[in-house]
N, C-alpha and C. Protein backbone atom coordinates (compact mmCIF):
# COMPACT_ATOMS: atom_id res chain seq x y z
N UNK A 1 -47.09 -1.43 -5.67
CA UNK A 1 -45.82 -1.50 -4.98
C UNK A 1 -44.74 -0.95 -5.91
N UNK A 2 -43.91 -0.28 -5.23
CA UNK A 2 -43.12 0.55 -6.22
C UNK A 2 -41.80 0.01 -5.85
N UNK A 3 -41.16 -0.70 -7.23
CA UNK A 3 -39.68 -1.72 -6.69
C UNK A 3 -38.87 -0.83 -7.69
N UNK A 4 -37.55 -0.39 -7.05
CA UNK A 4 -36.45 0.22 -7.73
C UNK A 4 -35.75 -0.68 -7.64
N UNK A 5 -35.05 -0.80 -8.86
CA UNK A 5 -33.61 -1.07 -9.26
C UNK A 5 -32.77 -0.82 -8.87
N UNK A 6 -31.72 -1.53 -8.06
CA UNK A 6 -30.56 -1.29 -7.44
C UNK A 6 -29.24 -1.27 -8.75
N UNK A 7 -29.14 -0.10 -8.88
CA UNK A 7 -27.87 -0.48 -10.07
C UNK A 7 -26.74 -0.69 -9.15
N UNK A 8 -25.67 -1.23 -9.85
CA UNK A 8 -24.02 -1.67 -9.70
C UNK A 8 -23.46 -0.78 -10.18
N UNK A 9 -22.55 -0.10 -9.42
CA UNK A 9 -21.76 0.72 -9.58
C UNK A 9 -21.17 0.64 -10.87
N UNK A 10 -20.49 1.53 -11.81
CA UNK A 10 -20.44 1.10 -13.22
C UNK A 10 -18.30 1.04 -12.91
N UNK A 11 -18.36 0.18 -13.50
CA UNK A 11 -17.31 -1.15 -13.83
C UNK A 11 -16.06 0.31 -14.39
N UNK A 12 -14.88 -0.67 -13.33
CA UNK A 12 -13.63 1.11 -13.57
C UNK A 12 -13.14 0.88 -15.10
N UNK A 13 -13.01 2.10 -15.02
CA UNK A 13 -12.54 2.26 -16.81
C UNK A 13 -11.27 1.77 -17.67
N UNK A 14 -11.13 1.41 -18.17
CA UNK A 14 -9.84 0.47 -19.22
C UNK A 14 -8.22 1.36 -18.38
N UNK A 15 -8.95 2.40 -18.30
CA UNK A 15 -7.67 3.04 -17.78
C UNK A 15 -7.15 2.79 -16.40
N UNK A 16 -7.88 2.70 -15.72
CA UNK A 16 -7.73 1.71 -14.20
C UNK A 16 -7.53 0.64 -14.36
N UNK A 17 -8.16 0.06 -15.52
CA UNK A 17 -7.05 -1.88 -15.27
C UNK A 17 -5.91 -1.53 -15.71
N UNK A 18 -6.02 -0.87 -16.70
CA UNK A 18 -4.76 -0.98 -17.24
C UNK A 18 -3.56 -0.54 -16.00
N UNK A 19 -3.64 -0.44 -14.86
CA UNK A 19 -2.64 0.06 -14.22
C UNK A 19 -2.84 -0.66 -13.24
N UNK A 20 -3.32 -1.74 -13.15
CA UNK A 20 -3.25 -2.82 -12.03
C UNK A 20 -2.48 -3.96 -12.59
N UNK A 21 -1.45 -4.56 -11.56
CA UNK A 21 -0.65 -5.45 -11.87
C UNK A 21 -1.76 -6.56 -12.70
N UNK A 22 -0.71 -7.38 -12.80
CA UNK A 22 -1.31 -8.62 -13.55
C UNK A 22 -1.86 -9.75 -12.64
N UNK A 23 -2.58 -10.22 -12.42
CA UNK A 23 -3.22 -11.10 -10.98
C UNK A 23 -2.31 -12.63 -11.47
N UNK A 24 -1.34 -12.82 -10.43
CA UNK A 24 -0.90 -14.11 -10.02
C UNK A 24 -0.86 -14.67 -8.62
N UNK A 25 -0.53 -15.88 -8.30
CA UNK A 25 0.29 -15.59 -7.35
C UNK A 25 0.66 -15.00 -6.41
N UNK A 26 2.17 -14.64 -7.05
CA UNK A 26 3.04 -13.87 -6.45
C UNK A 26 2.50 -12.04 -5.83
N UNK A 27 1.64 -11.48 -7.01
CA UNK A 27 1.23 -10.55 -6.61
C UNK A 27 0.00 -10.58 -5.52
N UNK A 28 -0.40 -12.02 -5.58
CA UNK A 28 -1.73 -11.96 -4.23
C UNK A 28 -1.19 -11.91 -3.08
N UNK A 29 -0.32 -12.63 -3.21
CA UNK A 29 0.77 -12.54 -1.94
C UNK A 29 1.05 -11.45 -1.83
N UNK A 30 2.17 -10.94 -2.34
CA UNK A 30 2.20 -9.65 -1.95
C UNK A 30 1.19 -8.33 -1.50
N UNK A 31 0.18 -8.78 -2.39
CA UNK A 31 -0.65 -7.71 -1.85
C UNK A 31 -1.23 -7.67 0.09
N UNK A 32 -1.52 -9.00 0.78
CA UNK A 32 -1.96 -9.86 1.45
C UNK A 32 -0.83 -9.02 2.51
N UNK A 33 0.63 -9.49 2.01
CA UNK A 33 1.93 -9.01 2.70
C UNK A 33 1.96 -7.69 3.27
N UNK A 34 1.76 -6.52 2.14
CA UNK A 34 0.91 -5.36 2.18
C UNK A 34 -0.10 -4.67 3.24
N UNK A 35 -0.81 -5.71 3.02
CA UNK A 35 -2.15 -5.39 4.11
C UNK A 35 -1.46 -5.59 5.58
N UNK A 36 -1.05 -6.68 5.79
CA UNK A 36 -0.26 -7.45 7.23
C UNK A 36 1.09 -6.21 7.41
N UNK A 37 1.54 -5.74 6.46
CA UNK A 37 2.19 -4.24 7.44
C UNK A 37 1.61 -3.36 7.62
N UNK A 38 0.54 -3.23 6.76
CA UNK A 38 -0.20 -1.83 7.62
C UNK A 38 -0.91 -2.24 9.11
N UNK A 39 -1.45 -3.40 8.76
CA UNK A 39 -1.57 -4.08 10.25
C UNK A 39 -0.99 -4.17 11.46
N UNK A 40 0.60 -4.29 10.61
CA UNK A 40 1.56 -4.26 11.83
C UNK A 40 2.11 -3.17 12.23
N UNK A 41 1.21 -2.18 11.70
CA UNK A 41 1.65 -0.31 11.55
C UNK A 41 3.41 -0.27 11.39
N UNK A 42 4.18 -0.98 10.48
CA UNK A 42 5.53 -0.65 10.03
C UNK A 42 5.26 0.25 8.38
N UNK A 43 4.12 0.58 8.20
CA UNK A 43 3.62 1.00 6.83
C UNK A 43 2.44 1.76 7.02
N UNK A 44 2.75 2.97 6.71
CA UNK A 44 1.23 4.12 6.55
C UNK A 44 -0.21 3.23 5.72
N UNK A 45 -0.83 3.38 6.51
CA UNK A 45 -2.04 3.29 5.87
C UNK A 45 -2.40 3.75 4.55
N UNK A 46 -2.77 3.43 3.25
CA UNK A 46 -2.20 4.13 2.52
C UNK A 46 -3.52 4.70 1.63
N UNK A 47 -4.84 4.55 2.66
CA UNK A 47 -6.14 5.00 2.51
C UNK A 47 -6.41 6.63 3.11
N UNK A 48 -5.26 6.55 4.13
CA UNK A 48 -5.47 7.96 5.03
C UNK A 48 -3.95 8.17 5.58
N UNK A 49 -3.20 7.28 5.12
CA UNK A 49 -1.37 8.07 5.45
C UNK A 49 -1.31 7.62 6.52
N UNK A 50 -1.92 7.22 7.88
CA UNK A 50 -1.92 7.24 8.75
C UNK A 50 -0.94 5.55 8.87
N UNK A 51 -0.26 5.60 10.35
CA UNK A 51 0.22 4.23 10.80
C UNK A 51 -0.73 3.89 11.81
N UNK A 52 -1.45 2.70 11.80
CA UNK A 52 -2.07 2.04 12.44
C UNK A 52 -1.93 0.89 13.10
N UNK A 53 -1.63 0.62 14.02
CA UNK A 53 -1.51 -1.02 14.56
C UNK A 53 -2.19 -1.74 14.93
N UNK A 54 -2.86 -3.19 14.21
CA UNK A 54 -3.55 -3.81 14.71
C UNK A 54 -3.11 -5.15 14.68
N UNK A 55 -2.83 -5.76 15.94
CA UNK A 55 -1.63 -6.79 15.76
C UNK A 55 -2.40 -7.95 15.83
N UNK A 56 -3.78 -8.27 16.59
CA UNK A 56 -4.96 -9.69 16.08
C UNK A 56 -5.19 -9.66 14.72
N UNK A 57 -5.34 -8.37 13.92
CA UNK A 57 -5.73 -8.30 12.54
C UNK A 57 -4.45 -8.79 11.40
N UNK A 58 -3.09 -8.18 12.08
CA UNK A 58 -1.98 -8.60 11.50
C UNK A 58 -1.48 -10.33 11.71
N UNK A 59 -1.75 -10.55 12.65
CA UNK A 59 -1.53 -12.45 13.22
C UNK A 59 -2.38 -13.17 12.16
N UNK A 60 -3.73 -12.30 11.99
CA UNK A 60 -4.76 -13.03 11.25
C UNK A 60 -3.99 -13.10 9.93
N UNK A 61 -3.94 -11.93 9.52
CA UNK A 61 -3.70 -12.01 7.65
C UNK A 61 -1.98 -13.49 7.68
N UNK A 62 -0.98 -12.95 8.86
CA UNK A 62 0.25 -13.92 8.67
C UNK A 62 -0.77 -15.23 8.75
N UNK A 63 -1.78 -15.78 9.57
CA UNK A 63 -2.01 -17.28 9.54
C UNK A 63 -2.79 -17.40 8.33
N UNK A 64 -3.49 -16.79 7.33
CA UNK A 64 -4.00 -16.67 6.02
C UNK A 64 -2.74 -16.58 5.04
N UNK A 65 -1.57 -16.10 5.25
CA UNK A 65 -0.84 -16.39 4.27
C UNK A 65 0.11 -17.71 4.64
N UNK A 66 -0.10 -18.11 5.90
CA UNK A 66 0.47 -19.40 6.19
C UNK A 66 -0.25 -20.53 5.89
N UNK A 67 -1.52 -20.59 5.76
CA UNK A 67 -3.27 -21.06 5.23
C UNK A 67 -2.54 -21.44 3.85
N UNK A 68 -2.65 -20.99 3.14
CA UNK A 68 -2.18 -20.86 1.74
C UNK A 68 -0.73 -21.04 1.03
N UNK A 69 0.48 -20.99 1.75
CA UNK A 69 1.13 -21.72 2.26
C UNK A 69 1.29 -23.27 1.96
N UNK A 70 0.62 -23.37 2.68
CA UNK A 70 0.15 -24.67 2.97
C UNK A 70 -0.75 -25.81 2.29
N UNK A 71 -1.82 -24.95 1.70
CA UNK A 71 -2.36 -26.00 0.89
C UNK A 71 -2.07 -25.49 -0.08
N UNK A 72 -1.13 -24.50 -0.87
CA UNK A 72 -0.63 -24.65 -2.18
C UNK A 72 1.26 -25.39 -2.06
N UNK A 73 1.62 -25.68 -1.61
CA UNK A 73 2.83 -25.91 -1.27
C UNK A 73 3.45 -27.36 -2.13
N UNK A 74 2.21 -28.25 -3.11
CA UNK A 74 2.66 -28.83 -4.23
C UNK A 74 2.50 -28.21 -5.05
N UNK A 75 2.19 -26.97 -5.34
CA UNK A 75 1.41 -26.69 -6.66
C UNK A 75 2.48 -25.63 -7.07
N UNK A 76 3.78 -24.94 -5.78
CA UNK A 76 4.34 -23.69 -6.12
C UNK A 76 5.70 -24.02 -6.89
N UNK A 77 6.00 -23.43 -7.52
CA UNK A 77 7.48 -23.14 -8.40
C UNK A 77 8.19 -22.60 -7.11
N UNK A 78 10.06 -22.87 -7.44
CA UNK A 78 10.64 -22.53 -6.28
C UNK A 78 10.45 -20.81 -5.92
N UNK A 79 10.58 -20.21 -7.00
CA UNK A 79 10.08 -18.73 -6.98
C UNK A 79 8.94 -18.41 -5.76
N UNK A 80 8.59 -18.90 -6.38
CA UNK A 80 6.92 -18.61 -4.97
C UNK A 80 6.77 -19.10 -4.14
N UNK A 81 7.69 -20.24 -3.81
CA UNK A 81 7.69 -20.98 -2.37
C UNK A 81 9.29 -20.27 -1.62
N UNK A 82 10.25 -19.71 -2.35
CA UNK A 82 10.69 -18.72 -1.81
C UNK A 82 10.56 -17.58 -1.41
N UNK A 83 9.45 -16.78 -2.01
CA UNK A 83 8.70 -15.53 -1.87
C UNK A 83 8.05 -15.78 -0.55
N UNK A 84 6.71 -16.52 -0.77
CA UNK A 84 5.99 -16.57 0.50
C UNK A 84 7.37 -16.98 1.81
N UNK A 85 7.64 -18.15 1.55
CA UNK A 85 8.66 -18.10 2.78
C UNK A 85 9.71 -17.69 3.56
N UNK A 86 10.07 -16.02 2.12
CA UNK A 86 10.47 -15.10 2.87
C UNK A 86 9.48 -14.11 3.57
N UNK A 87 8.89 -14.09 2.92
CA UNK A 87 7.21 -12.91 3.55
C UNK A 87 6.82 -13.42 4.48
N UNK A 88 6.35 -14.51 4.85
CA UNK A 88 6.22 -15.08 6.61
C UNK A 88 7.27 -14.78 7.70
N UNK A 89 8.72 -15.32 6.97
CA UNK A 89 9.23 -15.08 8.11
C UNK A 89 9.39 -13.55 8.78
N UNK A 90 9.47 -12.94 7.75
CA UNK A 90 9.95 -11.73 8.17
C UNK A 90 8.59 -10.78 8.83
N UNK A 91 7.32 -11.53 8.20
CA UNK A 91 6.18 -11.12 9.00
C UNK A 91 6.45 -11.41 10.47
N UNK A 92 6.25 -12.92 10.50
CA UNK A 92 6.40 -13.53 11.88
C UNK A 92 7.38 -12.54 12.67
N UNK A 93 8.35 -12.08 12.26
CA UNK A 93 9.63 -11.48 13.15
C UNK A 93 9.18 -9.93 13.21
N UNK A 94 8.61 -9.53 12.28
CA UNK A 94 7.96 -7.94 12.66
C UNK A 94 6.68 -8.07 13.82
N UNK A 95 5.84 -9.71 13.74
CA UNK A 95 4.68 -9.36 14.65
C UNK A 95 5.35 -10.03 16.31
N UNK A 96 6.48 -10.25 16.12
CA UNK A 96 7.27 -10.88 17.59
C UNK A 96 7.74 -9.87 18.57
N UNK A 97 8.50 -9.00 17.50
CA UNK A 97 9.10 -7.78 18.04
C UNK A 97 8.45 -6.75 18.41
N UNK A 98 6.77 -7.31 17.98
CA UNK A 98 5.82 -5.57 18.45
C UNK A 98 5.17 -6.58 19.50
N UNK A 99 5.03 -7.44 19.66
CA UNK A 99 3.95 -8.58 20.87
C UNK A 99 4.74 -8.21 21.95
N UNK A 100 3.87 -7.71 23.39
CA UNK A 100 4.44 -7.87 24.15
C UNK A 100 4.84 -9.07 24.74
N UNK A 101 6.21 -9.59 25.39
CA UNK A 101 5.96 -10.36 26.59
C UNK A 101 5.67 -11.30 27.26
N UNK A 102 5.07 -12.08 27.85
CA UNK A 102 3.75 -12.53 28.40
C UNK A 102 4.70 -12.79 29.88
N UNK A 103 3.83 -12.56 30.75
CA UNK A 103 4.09 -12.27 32.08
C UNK A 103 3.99 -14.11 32.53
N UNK A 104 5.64 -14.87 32.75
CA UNK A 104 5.11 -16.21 33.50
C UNK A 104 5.42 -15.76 34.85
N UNK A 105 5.15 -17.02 35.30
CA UNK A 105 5.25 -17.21 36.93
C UNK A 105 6.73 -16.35 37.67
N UNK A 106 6.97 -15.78 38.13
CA UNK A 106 7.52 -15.24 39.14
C UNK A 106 8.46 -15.96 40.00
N UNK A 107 9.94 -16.65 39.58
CA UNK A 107 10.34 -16.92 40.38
C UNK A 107 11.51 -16.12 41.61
N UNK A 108 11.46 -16.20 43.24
CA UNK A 108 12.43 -15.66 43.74
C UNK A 108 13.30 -16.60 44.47
């Protein structure tokens, strides 16, 4: 039986970390924030330039940063509990203004 070795892609070079923020927090958030506008196509895709809208995918990432939110919400400095709770709202209000509608009852 002839078994190959699956190698792992080899690990990016000092020069690629070196140009990635510093992992906290604040920057997971943001990154998260990031993703949820390209979602909400107010931001080019920034894999292919393109604007894309996907507004179940964008609801999702806002209730994942509301997720988190939430069960970090003893643990945050006012900094980061001001951050995220400006980044929701203003999510929430970008994914309101693209939702259509909803059709109620009809009164005449």
């Amino acid at each position: 039986m002839n078994h190959t070795t699956r190698q792992d892609p080899p690990l990016a070079s000092l020069d690629e970390e070196q140009t990635m923020p510093q992992v906290s927090f604040s920057t997971f958030i943001l990154s998260l924030a990031s993703t949820a506008l390209v979602q909400l196509g107010e931001v080019p895709n920034p894999e292919n330039g393109q604007i894309e809208q996907n507004l179940a995918l964008g609801k999702h990432t806002i209730d994942v940063l509301d997720m988190l939110r939430s069960k970090t919400q003893a643990c945050l400095d006012n900094e980061e509990r001001r951050l995220i709770d400006g980044i929701l709202y203003e999510l929430r209000m970008k994914y309101v203004l693209k939702t259509p509608p909803t059709t109620g009852p009809h009164h005449a």
